[in-house]
C-alpha atoms as a PDB file:
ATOM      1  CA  UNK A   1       8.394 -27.960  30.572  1.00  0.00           C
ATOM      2  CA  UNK A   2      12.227 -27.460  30.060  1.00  0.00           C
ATOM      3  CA  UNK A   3      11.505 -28.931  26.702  1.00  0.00           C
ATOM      4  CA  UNK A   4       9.217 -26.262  25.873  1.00  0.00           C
ATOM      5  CA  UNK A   5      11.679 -23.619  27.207  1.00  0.00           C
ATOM      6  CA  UNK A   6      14.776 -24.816  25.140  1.00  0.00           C
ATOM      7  CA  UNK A   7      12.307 -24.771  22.184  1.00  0.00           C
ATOM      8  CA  UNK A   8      11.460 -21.424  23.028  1.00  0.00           C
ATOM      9  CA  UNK A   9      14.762 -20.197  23.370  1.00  0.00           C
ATOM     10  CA  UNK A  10      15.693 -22.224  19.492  1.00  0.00           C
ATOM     11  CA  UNK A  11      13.408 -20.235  18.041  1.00  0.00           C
ATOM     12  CA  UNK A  12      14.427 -16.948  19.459  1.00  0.00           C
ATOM     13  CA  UNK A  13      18.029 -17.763  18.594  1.00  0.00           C
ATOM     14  CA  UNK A  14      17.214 -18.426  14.678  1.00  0.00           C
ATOM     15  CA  UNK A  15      15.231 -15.679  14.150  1.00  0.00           C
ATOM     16  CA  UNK A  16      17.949 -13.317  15.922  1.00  0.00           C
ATOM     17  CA  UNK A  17      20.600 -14.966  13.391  1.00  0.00           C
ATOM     18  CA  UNK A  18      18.017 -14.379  10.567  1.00  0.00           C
ATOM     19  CA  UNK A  19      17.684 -11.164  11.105  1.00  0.00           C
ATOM     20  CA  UNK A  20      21.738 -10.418  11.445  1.00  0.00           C
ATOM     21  CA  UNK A  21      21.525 -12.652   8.118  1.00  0.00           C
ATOM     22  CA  UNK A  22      19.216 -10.386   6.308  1.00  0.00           C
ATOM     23  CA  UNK A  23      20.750  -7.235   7.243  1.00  0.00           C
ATOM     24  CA  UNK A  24      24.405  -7.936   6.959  1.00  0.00           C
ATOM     25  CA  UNK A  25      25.070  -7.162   3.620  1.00  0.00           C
ATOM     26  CA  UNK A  26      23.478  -3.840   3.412  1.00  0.00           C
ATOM     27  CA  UNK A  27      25.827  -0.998   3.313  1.00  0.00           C
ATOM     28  CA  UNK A  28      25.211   2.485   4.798  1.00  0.00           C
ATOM     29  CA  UNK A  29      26.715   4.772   2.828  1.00  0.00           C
ATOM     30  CA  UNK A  30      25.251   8.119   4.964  1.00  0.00           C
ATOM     31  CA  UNK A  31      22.547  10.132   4.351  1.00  0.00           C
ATOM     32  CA  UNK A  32      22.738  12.916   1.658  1.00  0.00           C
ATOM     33  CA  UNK A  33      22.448  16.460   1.998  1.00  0.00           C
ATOM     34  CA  UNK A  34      19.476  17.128   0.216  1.00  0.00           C
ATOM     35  CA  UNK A  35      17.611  14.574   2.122  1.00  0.00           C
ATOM     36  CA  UNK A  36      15.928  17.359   4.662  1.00  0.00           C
ATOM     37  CA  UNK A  37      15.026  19.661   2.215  1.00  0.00           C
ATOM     38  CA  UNK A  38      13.506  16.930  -0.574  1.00  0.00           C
ATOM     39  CA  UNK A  39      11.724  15.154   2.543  1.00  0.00           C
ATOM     40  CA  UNK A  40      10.284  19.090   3.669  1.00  0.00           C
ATOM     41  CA  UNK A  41       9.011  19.188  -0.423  1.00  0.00           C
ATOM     42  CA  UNK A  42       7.349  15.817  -0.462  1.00  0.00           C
ATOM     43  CA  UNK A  43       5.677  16.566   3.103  1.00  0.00           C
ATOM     44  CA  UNK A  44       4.532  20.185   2.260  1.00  0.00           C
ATOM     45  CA  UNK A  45       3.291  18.789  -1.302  1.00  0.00           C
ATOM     46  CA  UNK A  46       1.528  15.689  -0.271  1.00  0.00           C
ATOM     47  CA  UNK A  47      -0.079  18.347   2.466  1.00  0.00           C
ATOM     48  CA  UNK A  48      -1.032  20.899  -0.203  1.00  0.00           C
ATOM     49  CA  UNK A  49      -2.923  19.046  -2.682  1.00  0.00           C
ATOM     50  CA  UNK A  50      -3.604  20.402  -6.473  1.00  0.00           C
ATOM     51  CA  UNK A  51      -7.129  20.818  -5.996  1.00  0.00           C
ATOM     52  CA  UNK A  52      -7.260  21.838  -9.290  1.00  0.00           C
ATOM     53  CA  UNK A  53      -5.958  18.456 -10.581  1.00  0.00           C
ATOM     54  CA  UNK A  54      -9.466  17.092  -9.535  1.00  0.00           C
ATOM     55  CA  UNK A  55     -11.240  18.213 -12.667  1.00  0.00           C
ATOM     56  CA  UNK A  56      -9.279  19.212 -16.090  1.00  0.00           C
ATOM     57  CA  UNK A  57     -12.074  20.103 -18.403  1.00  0.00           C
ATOM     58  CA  UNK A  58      -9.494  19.639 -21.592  1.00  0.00           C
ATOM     59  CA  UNK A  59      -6.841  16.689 -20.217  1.00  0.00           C
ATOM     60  CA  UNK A  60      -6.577  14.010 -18.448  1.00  0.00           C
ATOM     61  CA  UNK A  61      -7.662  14.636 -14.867  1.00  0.00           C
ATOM     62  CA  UNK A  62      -8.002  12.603 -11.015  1.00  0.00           C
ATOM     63  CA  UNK A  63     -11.324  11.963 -12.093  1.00  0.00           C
ATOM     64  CA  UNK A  64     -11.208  10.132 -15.061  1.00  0.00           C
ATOM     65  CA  UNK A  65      -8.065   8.463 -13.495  1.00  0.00           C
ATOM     66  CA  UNK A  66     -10.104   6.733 -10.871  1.00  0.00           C
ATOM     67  CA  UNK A  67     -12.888   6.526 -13.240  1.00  0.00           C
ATOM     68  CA  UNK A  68     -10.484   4.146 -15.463  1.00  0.00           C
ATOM     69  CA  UNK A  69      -8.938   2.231 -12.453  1.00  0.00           C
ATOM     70  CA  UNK A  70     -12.754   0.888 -11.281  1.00  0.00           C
ATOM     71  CA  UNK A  71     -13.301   0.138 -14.700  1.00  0.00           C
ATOM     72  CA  UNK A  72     -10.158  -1.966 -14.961  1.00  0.00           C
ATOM     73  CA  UNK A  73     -10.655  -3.408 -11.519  1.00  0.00           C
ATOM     74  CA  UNK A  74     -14.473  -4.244 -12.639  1.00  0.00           C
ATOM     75  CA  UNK A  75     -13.821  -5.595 -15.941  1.00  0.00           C
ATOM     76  CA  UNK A  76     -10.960  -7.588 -14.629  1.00  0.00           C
ATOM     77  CA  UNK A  77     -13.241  -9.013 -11.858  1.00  0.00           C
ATOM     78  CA  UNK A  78     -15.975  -9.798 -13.821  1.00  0.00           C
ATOM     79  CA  UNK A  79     -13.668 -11.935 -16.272  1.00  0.00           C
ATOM     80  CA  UNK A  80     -12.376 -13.616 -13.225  1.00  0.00           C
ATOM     81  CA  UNK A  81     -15.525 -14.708 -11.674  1.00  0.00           C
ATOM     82  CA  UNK A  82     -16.833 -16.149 -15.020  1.00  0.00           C
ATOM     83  CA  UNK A  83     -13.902 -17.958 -16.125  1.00  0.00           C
ATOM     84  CA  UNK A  84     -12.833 -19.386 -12.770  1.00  0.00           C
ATOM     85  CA  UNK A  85     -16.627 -20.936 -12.682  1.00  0.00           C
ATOM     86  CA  UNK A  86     -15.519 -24.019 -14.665  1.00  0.00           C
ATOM     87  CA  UNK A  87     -12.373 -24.549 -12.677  1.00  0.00           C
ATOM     88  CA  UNK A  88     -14.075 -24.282  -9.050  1.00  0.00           C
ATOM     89  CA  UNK A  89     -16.238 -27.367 -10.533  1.00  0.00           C
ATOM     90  CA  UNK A  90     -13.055 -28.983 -11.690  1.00  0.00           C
ATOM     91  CA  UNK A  91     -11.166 -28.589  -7.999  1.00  0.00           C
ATOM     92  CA  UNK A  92     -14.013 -29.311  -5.936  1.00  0.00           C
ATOM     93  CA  UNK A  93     -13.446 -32.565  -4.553  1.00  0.00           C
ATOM     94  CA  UNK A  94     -17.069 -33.578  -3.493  1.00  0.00           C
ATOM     95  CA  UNK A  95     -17.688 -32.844  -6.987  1.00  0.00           C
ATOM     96  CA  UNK A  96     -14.863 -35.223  -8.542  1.00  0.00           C
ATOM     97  CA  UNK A  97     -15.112 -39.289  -7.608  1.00  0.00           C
ATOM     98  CA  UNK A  98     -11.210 -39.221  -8.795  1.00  0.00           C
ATOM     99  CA  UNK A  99      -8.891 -37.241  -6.459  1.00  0.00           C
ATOM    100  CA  UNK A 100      -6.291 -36.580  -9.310  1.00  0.00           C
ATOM    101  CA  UNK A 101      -8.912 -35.521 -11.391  1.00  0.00           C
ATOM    102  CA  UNK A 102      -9.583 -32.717  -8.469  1.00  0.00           C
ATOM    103  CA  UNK A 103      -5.964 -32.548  -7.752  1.00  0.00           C
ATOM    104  CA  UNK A 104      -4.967 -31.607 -11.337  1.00  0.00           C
ATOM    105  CA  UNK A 105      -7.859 -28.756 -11.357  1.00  0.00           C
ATOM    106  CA  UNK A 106      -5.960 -27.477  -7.662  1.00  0.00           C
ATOM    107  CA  UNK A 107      -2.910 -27.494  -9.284  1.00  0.00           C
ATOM    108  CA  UNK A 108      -3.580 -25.391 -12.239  1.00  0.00           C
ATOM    109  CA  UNK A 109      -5.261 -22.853  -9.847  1.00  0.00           C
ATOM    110  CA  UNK A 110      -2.379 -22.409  -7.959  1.00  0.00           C
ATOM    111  CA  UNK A 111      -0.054 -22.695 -11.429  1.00  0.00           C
ATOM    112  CA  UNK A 112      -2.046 -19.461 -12.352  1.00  0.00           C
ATOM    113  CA  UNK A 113      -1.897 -17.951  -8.641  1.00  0.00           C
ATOM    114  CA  UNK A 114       1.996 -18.151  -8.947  1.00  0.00           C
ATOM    115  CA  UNK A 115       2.437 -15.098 -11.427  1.00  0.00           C
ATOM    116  CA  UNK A 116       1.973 -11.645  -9.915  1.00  0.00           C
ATOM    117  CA  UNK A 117      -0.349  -9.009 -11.499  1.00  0.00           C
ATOM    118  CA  UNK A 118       2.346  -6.990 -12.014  1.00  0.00           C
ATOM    119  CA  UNK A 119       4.159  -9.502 -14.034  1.00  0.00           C
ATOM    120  CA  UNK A 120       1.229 -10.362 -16.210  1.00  0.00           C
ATOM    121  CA  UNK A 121       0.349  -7.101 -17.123  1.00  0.00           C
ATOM    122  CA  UNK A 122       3.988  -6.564 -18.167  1.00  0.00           C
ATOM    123  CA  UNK A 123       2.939  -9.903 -20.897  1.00  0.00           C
ATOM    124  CA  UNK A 124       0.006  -8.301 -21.847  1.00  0.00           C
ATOM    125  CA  UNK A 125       1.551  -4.773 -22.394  1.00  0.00           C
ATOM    126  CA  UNK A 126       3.671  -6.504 -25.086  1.00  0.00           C
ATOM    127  CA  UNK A 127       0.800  -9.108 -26.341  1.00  0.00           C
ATOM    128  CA  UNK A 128      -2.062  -6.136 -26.438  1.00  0.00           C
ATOM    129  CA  UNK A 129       0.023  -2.901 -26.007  1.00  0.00           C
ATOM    130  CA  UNK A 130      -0.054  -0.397 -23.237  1.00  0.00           C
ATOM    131  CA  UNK A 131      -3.472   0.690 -21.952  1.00  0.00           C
ATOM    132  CA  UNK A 132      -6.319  -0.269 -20.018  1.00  0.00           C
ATOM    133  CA  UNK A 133      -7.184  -3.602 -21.695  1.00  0.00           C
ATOM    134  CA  UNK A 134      -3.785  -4.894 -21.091  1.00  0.00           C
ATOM    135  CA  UNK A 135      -4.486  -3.872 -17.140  1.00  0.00           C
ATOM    136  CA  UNK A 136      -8.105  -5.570 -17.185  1.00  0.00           C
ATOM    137  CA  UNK A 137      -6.511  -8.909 -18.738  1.00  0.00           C
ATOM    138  CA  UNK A 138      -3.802  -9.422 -16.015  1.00  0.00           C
ATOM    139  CA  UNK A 139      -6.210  -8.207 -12.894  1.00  0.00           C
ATOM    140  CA  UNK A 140      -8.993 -11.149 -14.780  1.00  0.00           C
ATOM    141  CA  UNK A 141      -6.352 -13.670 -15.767  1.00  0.00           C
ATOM    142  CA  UNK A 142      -4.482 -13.647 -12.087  1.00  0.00           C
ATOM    143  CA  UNK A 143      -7.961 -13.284 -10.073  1.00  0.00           C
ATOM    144  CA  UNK A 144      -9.371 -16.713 -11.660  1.00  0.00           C
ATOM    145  CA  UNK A 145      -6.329 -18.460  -9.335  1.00  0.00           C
ATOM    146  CA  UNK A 146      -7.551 -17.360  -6.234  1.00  0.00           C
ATOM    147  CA  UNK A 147     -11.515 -16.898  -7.244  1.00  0.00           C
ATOM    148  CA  UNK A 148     -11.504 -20.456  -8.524  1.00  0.00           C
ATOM    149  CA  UNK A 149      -9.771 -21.755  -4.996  1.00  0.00           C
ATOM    150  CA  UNK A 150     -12.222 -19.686  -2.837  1.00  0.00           C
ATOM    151  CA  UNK A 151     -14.941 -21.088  -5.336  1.00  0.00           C
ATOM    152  CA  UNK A 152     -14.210 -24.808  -5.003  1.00  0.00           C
ATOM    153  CA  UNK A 153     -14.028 -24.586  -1.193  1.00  0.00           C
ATOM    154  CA  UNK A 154     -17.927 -23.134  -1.622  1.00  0.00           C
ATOM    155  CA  UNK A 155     -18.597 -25.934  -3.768  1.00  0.00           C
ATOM    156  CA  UNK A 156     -16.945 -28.333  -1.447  1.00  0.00           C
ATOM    157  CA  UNK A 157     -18.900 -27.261   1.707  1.00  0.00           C
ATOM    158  CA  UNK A 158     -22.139 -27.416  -0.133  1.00  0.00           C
ATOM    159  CA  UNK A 159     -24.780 -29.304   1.642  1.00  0.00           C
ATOM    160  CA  UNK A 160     -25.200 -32.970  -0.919  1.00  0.00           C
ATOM    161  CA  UNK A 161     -28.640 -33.246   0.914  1.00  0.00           C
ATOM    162  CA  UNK A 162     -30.771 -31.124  -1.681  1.00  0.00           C
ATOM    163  CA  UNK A 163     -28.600 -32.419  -4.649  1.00  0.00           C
ATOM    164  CA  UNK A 164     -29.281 -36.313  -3.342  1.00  0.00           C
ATOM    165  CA  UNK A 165     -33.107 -35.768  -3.111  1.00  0.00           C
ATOM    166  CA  UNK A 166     -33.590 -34.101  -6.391  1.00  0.00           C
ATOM    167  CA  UNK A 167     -31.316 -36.901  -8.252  1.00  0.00           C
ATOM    168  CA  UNK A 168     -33.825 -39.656  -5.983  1.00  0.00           C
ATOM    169  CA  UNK A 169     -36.949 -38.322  -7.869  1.00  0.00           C
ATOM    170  CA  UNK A 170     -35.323 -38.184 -11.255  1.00  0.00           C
ATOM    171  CA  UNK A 171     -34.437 -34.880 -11.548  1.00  0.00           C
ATOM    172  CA  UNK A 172     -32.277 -34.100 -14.682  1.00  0.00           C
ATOM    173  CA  UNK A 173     -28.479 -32.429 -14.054  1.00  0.00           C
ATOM    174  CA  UNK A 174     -29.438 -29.537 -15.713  1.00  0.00           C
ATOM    175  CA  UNK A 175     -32.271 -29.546 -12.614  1.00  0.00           C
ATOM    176  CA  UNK A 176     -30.509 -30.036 -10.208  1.00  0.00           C
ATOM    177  CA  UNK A 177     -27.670 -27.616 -10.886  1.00  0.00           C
ATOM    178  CA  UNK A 178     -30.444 -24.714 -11.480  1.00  0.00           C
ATOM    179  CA  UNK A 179     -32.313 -26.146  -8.008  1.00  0.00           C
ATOM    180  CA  UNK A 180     -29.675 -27.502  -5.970  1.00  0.00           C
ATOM    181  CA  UNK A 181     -26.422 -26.360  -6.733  1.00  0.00           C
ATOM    182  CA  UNK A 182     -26.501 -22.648  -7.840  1.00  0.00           C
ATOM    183  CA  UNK A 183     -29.147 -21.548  -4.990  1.00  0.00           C
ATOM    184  CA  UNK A 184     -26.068 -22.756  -2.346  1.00  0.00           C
ATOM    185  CA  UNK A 185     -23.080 -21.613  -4.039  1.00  0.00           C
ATOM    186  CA  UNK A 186     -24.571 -18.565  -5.501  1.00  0.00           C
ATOM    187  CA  UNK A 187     -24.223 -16.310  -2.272  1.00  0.00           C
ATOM    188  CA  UNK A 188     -20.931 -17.281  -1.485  1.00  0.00           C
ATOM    189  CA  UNK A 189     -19.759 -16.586  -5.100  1.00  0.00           C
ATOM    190  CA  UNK A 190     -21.276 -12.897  -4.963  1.00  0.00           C
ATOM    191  CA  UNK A 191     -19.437 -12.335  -1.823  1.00  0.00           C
ATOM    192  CA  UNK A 192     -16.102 -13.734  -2.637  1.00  0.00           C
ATOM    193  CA  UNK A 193     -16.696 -11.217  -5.962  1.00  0.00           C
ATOM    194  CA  UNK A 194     -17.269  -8.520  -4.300  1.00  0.00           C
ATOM    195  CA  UNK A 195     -14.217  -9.089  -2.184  1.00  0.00           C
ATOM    196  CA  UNK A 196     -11.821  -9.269  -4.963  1.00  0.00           C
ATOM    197  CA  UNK A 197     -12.986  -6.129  -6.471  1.00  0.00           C
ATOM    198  CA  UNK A 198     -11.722  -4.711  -3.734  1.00  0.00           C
ATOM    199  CA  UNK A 199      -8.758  -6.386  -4.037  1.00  0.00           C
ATOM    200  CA  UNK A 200      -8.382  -5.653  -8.009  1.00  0.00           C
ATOM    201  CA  UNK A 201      -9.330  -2.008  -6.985  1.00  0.00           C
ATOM    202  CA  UNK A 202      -6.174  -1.794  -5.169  1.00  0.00           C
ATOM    203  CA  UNK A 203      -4.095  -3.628  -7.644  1.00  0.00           C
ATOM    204  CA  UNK A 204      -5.128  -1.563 -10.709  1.00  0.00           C
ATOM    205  CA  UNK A 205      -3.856   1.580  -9.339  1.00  0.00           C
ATOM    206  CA  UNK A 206      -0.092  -0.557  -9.158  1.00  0.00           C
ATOM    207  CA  UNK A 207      -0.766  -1.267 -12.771  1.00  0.00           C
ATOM    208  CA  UNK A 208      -1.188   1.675 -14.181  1.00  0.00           C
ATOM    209  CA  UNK A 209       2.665   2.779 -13.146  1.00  0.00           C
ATOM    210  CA  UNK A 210       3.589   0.763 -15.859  1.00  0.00           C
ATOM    211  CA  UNK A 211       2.129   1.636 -18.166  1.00  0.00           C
ATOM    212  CA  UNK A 212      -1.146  -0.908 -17.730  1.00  0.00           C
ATOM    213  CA  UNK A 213      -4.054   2.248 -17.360  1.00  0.00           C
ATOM    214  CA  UNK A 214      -5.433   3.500 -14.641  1.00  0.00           C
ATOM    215  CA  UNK A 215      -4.556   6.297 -11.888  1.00  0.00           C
ATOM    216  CA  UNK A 216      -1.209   5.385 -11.760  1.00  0.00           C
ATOM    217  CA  UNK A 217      -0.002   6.677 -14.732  1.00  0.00           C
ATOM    218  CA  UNK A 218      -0.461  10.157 -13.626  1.00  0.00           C
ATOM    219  CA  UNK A 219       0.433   9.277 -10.347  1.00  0.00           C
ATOM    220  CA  UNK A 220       4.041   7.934 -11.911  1.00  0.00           C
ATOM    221  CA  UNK A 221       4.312  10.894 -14.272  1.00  0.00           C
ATOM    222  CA  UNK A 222       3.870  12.863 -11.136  1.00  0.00           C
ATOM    223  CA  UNK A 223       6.348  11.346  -8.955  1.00  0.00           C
ATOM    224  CA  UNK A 224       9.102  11.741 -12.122  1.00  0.00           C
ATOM    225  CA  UNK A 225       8.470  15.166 -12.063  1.00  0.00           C
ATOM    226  CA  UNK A 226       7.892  15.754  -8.276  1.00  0.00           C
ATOM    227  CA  UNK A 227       4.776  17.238  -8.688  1.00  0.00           C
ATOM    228  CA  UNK A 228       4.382  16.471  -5.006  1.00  0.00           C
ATOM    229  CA  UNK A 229       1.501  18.914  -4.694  1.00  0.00           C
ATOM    230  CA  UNK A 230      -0.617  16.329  -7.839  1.00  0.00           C
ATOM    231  CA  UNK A 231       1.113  13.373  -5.669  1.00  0.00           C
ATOM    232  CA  UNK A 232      -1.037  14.554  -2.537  1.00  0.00           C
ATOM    233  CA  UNK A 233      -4.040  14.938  -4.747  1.00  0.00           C
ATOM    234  CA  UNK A 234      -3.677  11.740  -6.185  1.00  0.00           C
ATOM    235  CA  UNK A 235      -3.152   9.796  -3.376  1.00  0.00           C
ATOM    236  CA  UNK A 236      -6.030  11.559  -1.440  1.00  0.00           C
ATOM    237  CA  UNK A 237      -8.164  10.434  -4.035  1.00  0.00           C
ATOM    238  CA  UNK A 238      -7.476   6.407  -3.993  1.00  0.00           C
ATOM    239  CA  UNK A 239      -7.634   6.993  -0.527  1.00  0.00           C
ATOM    240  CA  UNK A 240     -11.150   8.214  -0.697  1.00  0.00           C
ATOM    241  CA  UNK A 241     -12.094   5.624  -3.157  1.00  0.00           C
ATOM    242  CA  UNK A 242     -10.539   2.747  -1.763  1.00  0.00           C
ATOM    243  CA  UNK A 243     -12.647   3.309   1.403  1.00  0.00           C
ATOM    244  CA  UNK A 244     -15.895   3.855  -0.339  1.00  0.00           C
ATOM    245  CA  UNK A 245     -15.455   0.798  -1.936  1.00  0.00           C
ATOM    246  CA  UNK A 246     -14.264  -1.039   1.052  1.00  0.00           C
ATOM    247  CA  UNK A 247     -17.370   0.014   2.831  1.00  0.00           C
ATOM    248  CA  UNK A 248     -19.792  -0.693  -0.056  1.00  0.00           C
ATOM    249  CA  UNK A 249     -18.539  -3.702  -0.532  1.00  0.00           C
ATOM    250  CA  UNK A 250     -18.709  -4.598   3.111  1.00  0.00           C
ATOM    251  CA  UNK A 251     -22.450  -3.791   3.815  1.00  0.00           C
ATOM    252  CA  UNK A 252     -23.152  -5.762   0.440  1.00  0.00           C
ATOM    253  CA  UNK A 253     -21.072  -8.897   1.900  1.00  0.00           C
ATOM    254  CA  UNK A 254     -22.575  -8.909   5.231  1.00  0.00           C
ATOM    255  CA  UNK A 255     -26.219  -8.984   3.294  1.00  0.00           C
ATOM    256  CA  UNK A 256     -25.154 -12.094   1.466  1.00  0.00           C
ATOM    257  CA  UNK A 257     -23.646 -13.563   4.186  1.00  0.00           C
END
């Protein structure tokens, strides 16, 4: 019991001095003058949206905005769950009789987890230039790290029962992958899908600040200027979608499930 206590009381004594660590070099240097009245701009903008912002008939508007983020998050989903396919097979242990060989196929999913979206689309901005494509190729190339980990643990919990008794009678692989294996997996790979859209939904409207498509290159063009009245329009509408998606892709989740 006292044991527990003094452990207690360790733990409550590092994070204190953690804490004092992390904030001691910061410097206050006061707050400026302007600070009221810029923070009474950015609350009265964000408040009063540009409803007019919602549809542009001749420019670039919220609509087609959010139009272009789905698209980036879809496209970069859908390259994702294809690609990360052979790699789930590769990390799966129950599918692997060598443990390196499924150790290797871990590693390189969590080699490609390392790298941030952010940081990838800033590669592909300067491999494909700036645009949508170069948004859709760092959301699909930095999905297939943790699509290809959820994967292989749906592979790995798979029931070998089915896949025993069609390789008893004979069955050929080709069989029992179309018979055994994909009817198992199949619903957990929709659902873990549909759960990173979400995810890439998010993401892609980070992207597009710079300069990687999407509804956050108006959104960064509006901050610049401190168009806070497009800010509050803007944000109200990845609000809106990011919910709708959320619960689409919840009641489509819970019927796979």
């Amino acid at each position: 019991m006292n044991r527990n206590r003094w452990l207690h009381w360790l733990i409550a004594i590092a994070l204190v001095l953690i804490y004092v660590w992390t904030f001691w070099d910061i410097r206050f240097s006061g707050i400026k003058e302007t600070a009221g009245k810029i923070t009474r701009s950015i609350i009265q903008g964000i408040f009063s949206p540009d409803w007019d912002y919602v549809y542009l008939p001749d420019g670039e508007d919220l609509l087609r905005g959010l139009l272009d983020t789905l698209a980036i998050a879809a496209l970069g989903t859908f390259i994702s769950a294809v690609l990360c396919i052979p790699f789930a097979f590769w990390a799966a242990a129950s599918r692997n009789k060598s443990m390196a060989l499924s150790g290797a196929g871990k590693f390189v999913l969590s080699f490609i987890r390392t790298f941030p979206e952010i940081v990838m689309a800033l590669l592909f901005i300067k491999a494909v230039g700036p645009g949508s494509f170069a948004g859709a190729l760092a959301l699909g190339l930095h999905s297939i790290g943790m699509l290809g980990k959820l994967f292989s643990e749906e592979v790995e919990n798979m029931d070998a029962g089915p896949t025993e008794a069609l390789i008893a009678t004979g069955a050929s692989r080709l069989q029992v992958l179309w018979f055994a294996v994909i009817p198992q997996v199949l619903p957990g790979f929709l659902s873990y899908t549909l759960y990173r859209f979400e995810i890439n939904v998010r993401s892609a409207t980070i992207l597009g600040i710079i300069g990687a498509g999407g509804i956050g290159t108006p959104l960064i063009f509006a901050l610049t200027t401190r168009h806070w009245d497009r800010v509050g329009i803007i944000l109200l509408g990845i609000i809106v979608t990011v919910t709708l998606i959320d619960l689409i892709s919840g009641y489509f989740r819970r019927k796979l499930a």
